[in-house]
N, C-alpha and C. Protein backbone atom coordinates (compact mmCIF):
# COMPACT_ATOMS: atom_id res chain seq x y z
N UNK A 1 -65.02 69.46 -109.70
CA UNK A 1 -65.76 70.53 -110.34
C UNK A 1 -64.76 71.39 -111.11
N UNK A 2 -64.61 70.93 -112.54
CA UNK A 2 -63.53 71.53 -113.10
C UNK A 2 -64.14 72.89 -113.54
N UNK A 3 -63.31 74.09 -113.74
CA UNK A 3 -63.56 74.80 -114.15
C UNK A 3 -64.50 75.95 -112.95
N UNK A 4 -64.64 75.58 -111.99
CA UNK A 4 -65.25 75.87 -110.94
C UNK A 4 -63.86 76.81 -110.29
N UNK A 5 -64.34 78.69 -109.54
CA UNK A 5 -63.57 78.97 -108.88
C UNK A 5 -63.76 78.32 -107.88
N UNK A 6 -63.19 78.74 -106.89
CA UNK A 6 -62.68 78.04 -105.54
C UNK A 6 -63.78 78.59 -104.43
N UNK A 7 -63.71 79.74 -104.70
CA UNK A 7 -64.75 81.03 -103.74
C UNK A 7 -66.05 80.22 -104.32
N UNK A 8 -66.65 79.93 -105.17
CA UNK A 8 -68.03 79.50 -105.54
C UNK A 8 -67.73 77.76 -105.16
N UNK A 9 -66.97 76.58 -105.55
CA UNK A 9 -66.80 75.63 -104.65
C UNK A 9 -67.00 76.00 -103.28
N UNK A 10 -66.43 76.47 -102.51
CA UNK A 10 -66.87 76.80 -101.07
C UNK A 10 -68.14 76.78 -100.65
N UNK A 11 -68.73 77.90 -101.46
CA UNK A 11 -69.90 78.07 -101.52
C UNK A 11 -71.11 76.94 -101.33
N UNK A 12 -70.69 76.25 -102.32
CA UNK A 12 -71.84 75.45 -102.78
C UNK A 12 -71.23 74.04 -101.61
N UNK A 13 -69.96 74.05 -101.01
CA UNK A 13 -69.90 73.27 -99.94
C UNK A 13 -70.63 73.63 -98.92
N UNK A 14 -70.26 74.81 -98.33
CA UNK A 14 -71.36 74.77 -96.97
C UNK A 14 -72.55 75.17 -97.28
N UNK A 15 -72.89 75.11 -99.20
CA UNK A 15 -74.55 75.05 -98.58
C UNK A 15 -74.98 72.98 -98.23
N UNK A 16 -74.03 72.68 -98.86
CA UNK A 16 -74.28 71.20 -99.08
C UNK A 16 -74.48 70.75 -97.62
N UNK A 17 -73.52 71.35 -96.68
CA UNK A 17 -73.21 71.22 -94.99
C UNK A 17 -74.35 71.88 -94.27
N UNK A 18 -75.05 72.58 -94.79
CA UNK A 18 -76.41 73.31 -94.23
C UNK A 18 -77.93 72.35 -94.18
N UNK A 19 -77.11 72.10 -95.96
CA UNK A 19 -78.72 71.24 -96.14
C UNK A 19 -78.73 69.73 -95.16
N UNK A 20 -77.39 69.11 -95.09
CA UNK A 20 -77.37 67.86 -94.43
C UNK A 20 -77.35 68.35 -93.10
N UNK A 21 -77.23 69.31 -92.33
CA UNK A 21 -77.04 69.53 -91.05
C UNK A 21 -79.21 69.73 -91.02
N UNK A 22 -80.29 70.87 -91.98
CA UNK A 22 -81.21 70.76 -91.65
C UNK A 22 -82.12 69.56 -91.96
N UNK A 23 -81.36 68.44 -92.61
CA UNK A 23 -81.89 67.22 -93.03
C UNK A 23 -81.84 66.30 -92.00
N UNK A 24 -80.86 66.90 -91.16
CA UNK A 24 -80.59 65.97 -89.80
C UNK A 24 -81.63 66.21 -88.78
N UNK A 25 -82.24 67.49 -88.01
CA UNK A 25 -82.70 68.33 -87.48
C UNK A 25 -84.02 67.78 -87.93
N UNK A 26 -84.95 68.03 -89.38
CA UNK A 26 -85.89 67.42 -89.54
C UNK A 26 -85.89 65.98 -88.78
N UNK A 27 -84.81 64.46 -89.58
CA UNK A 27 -84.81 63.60 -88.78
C UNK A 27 -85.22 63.57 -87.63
N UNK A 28 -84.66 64.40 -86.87
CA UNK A 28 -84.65 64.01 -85.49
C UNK A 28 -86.08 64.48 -84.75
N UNK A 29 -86.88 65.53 -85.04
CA UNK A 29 -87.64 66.19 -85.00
C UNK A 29 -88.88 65.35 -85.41
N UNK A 30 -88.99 64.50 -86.69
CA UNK A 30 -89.83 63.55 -87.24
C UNK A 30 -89.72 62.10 -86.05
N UNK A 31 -88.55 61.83 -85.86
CA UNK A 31 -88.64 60.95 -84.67
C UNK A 31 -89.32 60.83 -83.42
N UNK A 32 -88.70 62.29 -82.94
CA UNK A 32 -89.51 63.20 -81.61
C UNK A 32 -91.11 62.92 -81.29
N UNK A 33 -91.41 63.06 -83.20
CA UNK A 33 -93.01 62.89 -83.24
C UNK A 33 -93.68 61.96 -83.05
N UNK A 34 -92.89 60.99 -83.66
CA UNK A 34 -93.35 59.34 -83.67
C UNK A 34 -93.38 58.86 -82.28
N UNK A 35 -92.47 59.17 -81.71
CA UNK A 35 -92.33 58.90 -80.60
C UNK A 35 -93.44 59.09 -79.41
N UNK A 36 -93.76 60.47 -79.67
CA UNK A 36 -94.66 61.20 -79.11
C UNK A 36 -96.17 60.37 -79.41
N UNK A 37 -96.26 60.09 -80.69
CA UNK A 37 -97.35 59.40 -81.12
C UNK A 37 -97.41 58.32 -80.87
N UNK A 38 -96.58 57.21 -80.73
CA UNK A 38 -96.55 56.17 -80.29
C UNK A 38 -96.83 56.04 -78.40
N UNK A 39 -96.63 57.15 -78.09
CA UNK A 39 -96.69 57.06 -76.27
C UNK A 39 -98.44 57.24 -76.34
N UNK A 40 -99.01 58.28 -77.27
CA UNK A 40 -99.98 58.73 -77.26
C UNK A 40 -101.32 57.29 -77.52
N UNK A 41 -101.03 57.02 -78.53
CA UNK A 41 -101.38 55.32 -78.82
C UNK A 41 -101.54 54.45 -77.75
N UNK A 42 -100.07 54.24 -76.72
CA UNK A 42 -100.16 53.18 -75.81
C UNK A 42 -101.45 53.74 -74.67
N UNK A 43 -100.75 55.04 -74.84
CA UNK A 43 -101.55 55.73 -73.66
C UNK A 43 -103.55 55.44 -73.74
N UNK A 44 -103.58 55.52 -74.82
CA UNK A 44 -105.08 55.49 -75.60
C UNK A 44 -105.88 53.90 -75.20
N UNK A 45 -104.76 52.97 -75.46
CA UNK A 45 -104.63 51.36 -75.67
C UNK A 45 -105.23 51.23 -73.51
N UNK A 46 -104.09 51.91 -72.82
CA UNK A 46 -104.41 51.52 -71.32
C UNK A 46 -105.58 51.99 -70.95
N UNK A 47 -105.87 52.84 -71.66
CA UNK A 47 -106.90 54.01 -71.10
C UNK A 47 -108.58 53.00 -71.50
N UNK A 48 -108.34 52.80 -72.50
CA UNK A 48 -109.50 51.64 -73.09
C UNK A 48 -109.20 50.57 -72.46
N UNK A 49 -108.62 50.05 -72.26
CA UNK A 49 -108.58 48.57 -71.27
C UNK A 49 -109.12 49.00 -69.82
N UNK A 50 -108.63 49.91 -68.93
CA UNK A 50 -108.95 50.42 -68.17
C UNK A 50 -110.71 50.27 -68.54
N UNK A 51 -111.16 51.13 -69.19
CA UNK A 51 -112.74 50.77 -69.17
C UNK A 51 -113.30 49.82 -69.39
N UNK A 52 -112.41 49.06 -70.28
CA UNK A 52 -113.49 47.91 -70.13
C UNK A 52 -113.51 46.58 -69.07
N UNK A 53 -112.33 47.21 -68.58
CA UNK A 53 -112.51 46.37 -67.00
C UNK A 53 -113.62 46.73 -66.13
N UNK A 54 -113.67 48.13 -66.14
CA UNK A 54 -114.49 48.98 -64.78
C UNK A 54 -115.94 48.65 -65.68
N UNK A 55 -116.56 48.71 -66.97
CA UNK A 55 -117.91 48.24 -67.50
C UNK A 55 -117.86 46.46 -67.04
N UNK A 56 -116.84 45.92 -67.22
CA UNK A 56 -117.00 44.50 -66.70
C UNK A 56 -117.40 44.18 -65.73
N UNK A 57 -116.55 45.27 -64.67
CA UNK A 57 -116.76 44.63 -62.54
C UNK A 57 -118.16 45.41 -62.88
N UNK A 58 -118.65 46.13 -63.56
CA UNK A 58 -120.36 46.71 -63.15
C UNK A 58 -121.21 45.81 -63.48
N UNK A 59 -121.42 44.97 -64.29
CA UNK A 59 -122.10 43.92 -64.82
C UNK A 59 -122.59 43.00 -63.81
C-alpha cells in the first residue's frame, strides 16, 4: 500500500483481523445451527417411526 501512512495501514489491518475473527464466530455459530437442526430432524425421523410401530401393534 504505497503511499499509505503507517498509522492508517494499521488501521485497516486490525480491521481486516476483526472482520476475519467475526467471519469465524458467524462460521461457527452457523454450524452450531445445523447441527442443532440436524439432531432436531433425526429426532423428528425416531419420533415418527416410533408411531408407526405403536398404530401397527394396534391393528
Amino acid at each position: 500500500m504505497k503511499g499509505v501512512p503507517y498509522k492508517d495501514f494499521e488501521a485497516v489491518k486490525r480491521t481486516a483481523m476483526k472482520v476475519d475473527q467475526i467471519s469465524a464466530e458467524r462460521d461457527r455459530a452457523l454450524a452450531r445451527v445445523k447441527n442443532q437442526i440436524r439432531g432436531l430432524m433425526l429426532q423428528k425421523q425416531r419420533q415418527s417411526r416410533s408411531m408407526q410401530k405403536l398404530t401397527d401393534s394396534l391393528k
